[in-house]
PDB file of N, CA and C in Angstrom:
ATOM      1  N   UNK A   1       0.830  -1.189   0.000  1.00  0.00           N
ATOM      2  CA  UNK A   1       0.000   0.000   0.000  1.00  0.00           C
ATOM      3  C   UNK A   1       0.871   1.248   0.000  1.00  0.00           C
ATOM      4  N   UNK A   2       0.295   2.675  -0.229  1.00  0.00           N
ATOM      5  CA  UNK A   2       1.097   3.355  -0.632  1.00  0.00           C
ATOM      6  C   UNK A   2       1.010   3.936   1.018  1.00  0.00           C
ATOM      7  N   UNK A   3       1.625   4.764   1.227  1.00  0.00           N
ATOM      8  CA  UNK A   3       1.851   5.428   2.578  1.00  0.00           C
ATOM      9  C   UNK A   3       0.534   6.462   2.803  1.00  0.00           C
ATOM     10  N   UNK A   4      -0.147   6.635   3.399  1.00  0.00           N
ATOM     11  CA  UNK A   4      -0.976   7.431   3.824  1.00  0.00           C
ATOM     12  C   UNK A   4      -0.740   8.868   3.660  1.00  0.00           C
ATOM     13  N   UNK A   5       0.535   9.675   3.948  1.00  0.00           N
ATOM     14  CA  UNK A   5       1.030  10.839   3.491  1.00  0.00           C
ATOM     15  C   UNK A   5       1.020  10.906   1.937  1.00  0.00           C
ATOM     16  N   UNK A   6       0.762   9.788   1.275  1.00  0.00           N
ATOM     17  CA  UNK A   6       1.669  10.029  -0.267  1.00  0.00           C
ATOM     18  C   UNK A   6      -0.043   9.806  -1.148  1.00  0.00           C
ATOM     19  N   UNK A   7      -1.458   9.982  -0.413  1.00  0.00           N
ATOM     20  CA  UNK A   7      -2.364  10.083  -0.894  1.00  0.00           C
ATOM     21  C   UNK A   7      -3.249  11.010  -0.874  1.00  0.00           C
ATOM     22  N   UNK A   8      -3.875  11.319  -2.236  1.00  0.00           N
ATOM     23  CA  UNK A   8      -4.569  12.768  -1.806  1.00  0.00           C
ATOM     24  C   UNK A   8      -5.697  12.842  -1.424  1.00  0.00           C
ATOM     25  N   UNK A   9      -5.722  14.039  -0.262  1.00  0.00           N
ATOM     26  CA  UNK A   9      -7.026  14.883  -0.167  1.00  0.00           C
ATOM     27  C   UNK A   9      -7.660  14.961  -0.456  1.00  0.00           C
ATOM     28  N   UNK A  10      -8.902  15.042  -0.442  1.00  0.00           N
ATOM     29  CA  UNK A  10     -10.634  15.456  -1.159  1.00  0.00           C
ATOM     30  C   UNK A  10     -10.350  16.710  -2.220  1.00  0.00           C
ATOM     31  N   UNK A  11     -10.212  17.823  -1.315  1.00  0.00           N
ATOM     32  CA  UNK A  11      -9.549  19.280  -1.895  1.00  0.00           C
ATOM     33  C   UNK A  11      -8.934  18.827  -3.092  1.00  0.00           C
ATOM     34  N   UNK A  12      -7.469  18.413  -2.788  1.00  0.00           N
ATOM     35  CA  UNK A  12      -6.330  18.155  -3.743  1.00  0.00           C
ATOM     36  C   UNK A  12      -6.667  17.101  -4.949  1.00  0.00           C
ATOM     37  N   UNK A  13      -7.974  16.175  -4.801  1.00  0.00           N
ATOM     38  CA  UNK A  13      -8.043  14.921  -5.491  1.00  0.00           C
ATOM     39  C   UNK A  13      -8.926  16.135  -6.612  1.00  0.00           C
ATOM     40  N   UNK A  14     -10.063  16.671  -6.576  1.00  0.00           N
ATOM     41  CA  UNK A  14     -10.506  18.101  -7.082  1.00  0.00           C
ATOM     42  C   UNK A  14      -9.855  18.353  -7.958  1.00  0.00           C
ATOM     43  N   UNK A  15      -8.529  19.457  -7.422  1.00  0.00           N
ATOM     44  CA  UNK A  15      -7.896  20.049  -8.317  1.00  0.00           C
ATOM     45  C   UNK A  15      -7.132  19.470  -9.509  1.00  0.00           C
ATOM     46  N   UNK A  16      -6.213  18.388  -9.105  1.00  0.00           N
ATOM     47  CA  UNK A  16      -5.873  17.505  -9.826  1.00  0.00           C
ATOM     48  C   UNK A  16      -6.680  16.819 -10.576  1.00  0.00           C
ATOM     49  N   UNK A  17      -7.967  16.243 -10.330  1.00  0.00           N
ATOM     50  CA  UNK A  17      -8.768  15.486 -11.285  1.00  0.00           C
ATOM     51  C   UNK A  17      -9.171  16.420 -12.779  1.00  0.00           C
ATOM     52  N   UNK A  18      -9.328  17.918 -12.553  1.00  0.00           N
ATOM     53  CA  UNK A  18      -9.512  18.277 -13.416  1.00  0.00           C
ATOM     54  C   UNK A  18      -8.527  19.501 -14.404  1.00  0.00           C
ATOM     55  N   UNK A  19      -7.717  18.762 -13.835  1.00  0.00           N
ATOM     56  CA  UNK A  19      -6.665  19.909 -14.140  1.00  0.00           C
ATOM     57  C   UNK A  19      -4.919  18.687 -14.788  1.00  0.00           C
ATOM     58  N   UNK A  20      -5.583  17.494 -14.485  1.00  0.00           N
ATOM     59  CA  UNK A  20      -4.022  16.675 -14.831  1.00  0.00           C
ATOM     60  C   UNK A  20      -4.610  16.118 -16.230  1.00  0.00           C
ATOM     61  N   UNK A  21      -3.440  15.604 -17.202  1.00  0.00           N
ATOM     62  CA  UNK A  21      -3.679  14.488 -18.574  1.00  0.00           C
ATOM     63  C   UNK A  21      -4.160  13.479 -18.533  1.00  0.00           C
ATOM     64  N   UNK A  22      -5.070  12.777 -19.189  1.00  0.00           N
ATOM     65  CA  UNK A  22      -5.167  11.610 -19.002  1.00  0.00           C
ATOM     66  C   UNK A  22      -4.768  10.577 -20.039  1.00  0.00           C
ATOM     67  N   UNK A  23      -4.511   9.536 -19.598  1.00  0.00           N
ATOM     68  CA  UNK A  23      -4.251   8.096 -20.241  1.00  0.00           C
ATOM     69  C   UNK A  23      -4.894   7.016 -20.402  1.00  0.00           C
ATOM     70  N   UNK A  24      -5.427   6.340 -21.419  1.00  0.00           N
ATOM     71  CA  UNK A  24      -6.938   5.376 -21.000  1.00  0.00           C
ATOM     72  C   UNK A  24      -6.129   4.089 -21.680  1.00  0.00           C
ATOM     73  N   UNK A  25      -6.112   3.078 -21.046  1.00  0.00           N
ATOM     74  CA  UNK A  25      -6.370   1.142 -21.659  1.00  0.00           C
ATOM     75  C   UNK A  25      -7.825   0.856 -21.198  1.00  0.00           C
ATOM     76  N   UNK A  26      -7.645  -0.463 -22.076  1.00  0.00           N
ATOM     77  CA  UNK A  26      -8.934  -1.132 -21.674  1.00  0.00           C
ATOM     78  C   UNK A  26      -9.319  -1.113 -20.580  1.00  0.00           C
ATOM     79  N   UNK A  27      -8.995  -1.141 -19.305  1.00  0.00           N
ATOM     80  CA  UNK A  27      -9.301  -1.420 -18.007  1.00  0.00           C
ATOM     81  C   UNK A  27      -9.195  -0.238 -17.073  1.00  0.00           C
ATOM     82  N   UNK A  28      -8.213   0.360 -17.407  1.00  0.00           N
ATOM     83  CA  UNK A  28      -7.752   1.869 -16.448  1.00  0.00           C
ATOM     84  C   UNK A  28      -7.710   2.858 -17.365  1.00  0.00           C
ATOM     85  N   UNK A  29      -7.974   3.721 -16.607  1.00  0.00           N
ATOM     86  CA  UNK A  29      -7.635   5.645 -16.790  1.00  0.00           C
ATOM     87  C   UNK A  29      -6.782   6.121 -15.826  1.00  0.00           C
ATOM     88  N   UNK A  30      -5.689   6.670 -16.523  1.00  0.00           N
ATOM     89  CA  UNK A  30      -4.757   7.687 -15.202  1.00  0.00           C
ATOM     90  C   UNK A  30      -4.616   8.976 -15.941  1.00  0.00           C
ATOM     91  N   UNK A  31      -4.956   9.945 -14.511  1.00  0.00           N
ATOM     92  CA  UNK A  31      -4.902  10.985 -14.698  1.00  0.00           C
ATOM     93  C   UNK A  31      -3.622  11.246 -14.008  1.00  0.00           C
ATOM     94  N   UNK A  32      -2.853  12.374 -14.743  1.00  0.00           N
ATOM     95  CA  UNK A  32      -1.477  12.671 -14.451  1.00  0.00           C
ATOM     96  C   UNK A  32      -0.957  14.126 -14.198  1.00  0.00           C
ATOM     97  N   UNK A  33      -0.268  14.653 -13.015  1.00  0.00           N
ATOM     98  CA  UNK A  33      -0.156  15.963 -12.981  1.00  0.00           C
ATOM     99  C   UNK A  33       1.435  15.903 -12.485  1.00  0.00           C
ATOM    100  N   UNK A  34       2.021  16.715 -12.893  1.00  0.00           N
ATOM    101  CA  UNK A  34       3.755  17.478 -12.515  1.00  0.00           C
ATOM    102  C   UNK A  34       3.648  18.050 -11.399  1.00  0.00           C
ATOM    103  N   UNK A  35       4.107  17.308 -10.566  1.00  0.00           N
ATOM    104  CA  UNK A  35       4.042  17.790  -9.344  1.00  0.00           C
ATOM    105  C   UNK A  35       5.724  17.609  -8.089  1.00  0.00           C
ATOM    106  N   UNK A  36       5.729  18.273  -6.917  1.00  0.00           N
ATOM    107  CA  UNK A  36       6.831  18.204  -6.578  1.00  0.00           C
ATOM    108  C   UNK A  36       6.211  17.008  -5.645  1.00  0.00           C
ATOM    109  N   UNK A  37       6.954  15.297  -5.446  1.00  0.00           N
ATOM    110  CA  UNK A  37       6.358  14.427  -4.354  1.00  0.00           C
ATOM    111  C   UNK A  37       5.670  14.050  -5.219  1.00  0.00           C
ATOM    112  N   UNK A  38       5.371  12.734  -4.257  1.00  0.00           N
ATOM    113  CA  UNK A  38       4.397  11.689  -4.934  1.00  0.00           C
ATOM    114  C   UNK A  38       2.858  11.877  -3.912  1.00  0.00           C
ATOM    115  N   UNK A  39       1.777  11.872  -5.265  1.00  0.00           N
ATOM    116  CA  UNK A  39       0.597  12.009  -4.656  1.00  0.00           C
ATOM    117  C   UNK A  39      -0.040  10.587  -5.336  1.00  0.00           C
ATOM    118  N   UNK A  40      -0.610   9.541  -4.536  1.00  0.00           N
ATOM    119  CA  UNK A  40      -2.043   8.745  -5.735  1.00  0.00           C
ATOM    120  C   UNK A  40      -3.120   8.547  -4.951  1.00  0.00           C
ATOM    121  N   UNK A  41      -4.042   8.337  -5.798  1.00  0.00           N
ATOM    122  CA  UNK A  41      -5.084   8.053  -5.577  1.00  0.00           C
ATOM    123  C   UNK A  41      -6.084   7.213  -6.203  1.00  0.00           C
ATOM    124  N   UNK A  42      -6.264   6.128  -5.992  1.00  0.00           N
ATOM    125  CA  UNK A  42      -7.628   4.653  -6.788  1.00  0.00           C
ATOM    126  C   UNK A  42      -9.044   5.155  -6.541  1.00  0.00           C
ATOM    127  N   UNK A  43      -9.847   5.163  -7.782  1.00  0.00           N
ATOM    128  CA  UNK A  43     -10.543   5.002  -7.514  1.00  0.00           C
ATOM    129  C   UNK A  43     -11.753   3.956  -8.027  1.00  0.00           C
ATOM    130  N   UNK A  44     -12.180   3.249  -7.087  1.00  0.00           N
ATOM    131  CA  UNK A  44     -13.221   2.073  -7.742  1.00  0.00           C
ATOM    132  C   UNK A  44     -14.579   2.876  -7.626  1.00  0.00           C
ATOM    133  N   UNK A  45     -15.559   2.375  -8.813  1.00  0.00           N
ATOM    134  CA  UNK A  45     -16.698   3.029  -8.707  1.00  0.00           C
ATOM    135  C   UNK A  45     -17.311   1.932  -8.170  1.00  0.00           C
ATOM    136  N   UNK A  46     -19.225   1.926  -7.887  1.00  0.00           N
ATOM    137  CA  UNK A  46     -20.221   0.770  -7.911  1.00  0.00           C
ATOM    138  C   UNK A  46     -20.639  -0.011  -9.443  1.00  0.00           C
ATOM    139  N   UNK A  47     -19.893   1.018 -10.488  1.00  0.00           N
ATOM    140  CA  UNK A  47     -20.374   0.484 -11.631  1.00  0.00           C
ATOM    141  C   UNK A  47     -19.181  -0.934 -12.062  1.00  0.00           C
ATOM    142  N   UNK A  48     -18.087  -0.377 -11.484  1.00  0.00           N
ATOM    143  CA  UNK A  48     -17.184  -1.880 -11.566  1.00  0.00           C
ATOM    144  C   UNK A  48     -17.183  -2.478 -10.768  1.00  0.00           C
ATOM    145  N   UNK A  49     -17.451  -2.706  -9.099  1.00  0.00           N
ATOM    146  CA  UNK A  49     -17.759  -3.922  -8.688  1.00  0.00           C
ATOM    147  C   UNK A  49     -19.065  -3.821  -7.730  1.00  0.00           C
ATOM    148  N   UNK A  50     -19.866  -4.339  -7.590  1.00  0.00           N
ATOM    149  CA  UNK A  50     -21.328  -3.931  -6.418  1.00  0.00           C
ATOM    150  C   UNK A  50     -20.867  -4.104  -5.375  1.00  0.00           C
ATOM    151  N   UNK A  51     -20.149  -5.360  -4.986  1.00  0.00           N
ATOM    152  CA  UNK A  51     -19.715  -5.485  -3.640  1.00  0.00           C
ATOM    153  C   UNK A  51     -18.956  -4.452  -3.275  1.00  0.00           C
ATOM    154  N   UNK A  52     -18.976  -3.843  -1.921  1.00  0.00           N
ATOM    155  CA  UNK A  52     -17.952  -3.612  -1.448  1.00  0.00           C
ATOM    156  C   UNK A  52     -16.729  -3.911  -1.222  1.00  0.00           C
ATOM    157  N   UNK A  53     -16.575  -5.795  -0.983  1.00  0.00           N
ATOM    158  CA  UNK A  53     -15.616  -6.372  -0.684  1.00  0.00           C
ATOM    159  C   UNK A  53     -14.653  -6.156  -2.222  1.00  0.00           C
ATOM    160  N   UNK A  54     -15.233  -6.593  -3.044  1.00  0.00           N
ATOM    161  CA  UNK A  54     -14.423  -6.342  -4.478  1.00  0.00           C
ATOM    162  C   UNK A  54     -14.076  -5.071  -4.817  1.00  0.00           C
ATOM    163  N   UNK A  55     -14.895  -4.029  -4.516  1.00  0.00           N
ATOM    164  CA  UNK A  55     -13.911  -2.739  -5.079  1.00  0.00           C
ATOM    165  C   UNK A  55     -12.866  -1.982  -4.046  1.00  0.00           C
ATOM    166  N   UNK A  56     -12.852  -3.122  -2.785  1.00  0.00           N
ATOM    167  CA  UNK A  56     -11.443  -2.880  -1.522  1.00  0.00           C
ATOM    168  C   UNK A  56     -10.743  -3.345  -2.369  1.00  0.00           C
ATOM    169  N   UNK A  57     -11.294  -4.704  -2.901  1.00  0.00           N
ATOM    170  CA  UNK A  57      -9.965  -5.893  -2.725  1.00  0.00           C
ATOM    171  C   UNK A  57      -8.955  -5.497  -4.560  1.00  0.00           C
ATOM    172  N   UNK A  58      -9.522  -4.615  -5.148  1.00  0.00           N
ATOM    173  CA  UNK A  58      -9.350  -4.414  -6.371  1.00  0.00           C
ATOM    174  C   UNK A  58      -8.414  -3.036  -6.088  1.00  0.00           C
ATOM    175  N   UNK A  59      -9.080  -2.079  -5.002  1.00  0.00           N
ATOM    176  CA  UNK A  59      -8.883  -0.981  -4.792  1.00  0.00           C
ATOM    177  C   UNK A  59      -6.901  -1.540  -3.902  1.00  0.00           C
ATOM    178  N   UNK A  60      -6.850  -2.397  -3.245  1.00  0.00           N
ATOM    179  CA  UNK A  60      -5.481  -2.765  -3.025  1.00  0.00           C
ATOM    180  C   UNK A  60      -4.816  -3.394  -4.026  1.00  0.00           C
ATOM    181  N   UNK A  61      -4.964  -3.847  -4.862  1.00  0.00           N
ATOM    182  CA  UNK A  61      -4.386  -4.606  -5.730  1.00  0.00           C
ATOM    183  C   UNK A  61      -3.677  -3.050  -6.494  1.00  0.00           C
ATOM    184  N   UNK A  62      -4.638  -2.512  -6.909  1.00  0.00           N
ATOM    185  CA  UNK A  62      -3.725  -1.439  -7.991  1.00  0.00           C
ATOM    186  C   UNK A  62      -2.934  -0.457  -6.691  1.00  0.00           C
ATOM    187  N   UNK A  63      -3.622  -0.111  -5.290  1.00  0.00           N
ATOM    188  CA  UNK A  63      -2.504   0.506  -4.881  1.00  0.00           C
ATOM    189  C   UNK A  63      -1.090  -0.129  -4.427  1.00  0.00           C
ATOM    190  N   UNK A  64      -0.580  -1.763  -4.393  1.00  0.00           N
ATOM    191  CA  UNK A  64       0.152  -2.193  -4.523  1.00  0.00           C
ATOM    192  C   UNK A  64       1.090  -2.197  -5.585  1.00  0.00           C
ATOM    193  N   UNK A  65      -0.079  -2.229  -6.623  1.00  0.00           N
ATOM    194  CA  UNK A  65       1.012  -2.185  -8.378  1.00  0.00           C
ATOM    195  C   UNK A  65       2.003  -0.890  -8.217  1.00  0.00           C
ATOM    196  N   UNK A  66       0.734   0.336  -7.738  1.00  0.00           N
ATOM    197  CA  UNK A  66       1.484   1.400  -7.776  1.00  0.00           C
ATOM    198  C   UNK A  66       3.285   1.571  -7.248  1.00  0.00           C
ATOM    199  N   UNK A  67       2.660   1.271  -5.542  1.00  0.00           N
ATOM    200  CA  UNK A  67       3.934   0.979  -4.968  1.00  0.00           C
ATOM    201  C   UNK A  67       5.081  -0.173  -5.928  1.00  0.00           C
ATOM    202  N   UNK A  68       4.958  -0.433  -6.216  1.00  0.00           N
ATOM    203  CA  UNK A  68       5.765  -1.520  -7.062  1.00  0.00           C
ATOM    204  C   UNK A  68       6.577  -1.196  -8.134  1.00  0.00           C
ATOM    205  N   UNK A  69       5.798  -0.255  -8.861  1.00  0.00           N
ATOM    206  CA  UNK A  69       6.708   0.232 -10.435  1.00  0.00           C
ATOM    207  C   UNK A  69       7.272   1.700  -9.530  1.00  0.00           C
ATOM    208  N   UNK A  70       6.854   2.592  -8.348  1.00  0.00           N
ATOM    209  CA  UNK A  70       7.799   3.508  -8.031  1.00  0.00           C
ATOM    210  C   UNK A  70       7.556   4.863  -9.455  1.00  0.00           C
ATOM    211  N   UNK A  71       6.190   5.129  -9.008  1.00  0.00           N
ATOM    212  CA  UNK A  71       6.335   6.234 -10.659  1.00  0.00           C
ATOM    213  C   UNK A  71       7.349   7.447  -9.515  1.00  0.00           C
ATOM    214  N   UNK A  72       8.094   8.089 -10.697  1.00  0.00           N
ATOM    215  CA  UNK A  72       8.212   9.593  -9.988  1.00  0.00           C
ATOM    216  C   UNK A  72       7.923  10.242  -9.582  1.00  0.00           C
ATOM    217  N   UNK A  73       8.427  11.338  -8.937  1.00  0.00           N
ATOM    218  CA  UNK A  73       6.851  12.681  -8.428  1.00  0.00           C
ATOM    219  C   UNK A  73       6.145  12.806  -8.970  1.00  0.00           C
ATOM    220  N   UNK A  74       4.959  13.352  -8.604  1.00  0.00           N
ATOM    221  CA  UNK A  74       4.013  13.848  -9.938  1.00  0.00           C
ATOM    222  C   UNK A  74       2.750  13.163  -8.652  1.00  0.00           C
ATOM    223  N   UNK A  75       1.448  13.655  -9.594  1.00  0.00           N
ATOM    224  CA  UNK A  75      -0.096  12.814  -9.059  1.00  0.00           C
ATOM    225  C   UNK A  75      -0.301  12.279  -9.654  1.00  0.00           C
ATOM    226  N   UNK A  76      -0.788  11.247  -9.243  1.00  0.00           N
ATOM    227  CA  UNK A  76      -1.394   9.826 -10.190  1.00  0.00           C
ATOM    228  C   UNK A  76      -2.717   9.598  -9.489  1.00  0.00           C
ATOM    229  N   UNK A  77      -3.512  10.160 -10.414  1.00  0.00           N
ATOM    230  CA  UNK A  77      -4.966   9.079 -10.080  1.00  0.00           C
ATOM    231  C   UNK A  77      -5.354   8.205 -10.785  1.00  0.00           C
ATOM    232  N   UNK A  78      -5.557   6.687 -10.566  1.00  0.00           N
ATOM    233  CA  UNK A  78      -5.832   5.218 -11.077  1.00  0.00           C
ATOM    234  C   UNK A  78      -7.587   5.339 -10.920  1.00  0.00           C
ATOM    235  N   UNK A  79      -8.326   4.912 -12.176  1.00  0.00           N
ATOM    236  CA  UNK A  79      -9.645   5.037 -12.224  1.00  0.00           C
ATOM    237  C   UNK A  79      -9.932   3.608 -12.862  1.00  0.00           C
ATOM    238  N   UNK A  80     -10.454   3.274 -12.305  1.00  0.00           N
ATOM    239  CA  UNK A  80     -11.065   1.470 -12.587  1.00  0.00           C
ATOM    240  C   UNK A  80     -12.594   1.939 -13.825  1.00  0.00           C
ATOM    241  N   UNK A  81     -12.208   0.943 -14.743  1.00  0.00           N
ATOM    242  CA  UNK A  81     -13.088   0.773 -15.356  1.00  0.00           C
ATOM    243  C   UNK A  81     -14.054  -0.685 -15.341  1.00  0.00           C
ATOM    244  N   UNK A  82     -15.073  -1.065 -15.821  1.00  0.00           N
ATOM    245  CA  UNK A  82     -15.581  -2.252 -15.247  1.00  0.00           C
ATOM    246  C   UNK A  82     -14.922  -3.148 -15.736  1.00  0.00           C
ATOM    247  N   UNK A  83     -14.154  -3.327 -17.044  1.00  0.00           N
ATOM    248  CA  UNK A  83     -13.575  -4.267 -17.601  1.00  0.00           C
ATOM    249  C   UNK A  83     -12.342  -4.837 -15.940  1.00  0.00           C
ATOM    250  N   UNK A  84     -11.634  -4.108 -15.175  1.00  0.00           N
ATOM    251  CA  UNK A  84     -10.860  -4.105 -14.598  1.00  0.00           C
ATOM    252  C   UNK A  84     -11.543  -5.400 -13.553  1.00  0.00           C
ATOM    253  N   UNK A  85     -12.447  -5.050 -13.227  1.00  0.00           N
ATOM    254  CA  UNK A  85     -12.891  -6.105 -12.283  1.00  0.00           C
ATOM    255  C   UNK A  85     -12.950  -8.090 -12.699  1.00  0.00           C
ATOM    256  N   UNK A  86     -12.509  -8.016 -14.190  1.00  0.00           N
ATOM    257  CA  UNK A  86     -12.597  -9.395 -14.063  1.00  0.00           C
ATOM    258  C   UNK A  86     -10.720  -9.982 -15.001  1.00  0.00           C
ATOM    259  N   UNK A  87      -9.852  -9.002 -14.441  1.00  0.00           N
ATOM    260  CA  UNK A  87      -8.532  -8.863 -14.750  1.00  0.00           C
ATOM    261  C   UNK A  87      -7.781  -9.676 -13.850  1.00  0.00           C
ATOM    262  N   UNK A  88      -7.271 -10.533 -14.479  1.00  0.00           N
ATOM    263  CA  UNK A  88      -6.503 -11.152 -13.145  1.00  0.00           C
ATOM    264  C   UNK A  88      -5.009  -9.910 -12.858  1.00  0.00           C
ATOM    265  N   UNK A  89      -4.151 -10.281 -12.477  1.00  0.00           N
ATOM    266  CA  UNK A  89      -3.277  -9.075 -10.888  1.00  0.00           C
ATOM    267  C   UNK A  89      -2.181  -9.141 -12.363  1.00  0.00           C
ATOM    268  N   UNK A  90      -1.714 -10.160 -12.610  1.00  0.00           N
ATOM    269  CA  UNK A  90      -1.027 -10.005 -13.748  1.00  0.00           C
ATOM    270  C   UNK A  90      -1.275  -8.793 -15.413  1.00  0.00           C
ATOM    271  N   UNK A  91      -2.602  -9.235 -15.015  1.00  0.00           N
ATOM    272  CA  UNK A  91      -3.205  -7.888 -16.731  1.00  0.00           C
ATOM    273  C   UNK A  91      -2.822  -6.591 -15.640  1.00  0.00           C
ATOM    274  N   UNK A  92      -3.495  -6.832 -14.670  1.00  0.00           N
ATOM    275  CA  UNK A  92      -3.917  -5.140 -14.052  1.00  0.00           C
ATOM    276  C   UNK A  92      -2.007  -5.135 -13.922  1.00  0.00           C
ATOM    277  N   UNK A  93      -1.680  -5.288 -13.793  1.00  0.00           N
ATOM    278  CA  UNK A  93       0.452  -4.793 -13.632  1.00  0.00           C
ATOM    279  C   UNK A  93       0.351  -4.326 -14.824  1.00  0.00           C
ATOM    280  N   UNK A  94       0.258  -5.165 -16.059  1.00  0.00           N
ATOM    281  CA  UNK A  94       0.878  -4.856 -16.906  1.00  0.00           C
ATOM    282  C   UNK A  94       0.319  -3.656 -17.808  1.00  0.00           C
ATOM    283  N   UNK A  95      -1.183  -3.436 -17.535  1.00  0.00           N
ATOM    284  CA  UNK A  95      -1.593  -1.734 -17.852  1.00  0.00           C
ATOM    285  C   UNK A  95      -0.659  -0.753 -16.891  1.00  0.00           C
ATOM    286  N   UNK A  96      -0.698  -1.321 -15.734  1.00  0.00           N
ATOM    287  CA  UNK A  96      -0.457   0.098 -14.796  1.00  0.00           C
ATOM    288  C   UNK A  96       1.048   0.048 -15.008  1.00  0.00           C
ATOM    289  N   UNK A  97       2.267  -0.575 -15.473  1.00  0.00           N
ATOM    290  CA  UNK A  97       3.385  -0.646 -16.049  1.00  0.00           C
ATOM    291  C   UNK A  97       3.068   0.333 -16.981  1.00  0.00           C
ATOM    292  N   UNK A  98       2.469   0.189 -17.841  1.00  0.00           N
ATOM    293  CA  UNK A  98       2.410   0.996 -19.345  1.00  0.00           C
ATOM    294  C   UNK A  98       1.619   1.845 -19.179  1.00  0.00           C
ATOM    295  N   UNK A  99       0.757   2.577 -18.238  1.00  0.00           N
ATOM    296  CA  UNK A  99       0.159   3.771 -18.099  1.00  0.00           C
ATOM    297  C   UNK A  99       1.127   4.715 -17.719  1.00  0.00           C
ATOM    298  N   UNK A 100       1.776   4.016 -16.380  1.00  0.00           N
ATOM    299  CA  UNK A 100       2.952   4.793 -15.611  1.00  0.00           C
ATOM    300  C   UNK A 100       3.980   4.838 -16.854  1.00  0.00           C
ATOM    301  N   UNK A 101       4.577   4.349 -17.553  1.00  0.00           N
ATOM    302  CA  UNK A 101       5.829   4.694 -18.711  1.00  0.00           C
ATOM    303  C   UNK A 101       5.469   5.311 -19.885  1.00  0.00           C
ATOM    304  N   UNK A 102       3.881   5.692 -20.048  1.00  0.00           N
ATOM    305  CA  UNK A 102       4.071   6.409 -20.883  1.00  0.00           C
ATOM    306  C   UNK A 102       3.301   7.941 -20.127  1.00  0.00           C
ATOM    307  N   UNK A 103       3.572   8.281 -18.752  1.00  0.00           N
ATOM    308  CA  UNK A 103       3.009   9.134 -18.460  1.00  0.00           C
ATOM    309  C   UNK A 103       3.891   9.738 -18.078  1.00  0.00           C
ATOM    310  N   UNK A 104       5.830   8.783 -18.216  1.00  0.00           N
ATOM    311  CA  UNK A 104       6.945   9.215 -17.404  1.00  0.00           C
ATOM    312  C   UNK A 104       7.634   9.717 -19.139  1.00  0.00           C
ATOM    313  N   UNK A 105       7.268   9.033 -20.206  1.00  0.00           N
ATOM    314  CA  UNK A 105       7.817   9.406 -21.329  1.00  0.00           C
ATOM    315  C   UNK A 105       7.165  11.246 -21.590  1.00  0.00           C
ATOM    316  N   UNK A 106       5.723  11.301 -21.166  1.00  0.00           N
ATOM    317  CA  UNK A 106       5.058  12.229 -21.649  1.00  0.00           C
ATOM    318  C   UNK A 106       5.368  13.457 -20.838  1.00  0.00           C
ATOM    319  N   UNK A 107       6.383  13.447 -19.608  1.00  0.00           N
ATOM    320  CA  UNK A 107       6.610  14.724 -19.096  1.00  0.00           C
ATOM    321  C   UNK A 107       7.713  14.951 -18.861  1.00  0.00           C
TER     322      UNK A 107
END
């Protein structure tokens, strides 16, 4: 999981949501902002999983990926699409690999 300091705010999730680039695959959207520090933020809707338990257990899975590839400073918000919910841990890496490298090529 990512550190509790290194996730954003209500306020900050706001500004950034409509103000960073975005990047879309089949399964995810990341929105991306230049920033000093690392900010992220997941978000699962009800439209990709009903349970609660599934859009936790989905909602850790990508904030693990995150921690894992180490993007640079900057904000990263991870947006689940419904396709995402029936991805095994291996697909979901290998978008969030290639969202994060081409969001590190693009700034």
């Amino acid at each position: 999981m990512v550190r509790k300091k290194e996730r954003l705010s209500t306020k900050e999730f706001s500004r950034f949501f409509s103000l960073g680039k975005r990047l879309h695959s089949p399964s995810l959207t990341l929105v991306y902002t230049k920033a000093i520090g690392l900010s992220v933020a997941v978000v699962v809707s009800k439209k990709v999983a009903r349970s609660a338990v599934m859009r936790n257990h989905l909602r850790r899975r990508l904030y693990s990926l995150i921690q894992t590839f180490q993007p640079t400073g900057g904000v990263y918000i991870v947006i689940a699409k419904p396709q995402s919910a029936t991805h095994t841990f291996l697909e979901l890496a290998s978008e969030v690999q290639q969202l994060l490298g081409s969001a590190a090529k693009a700034r």
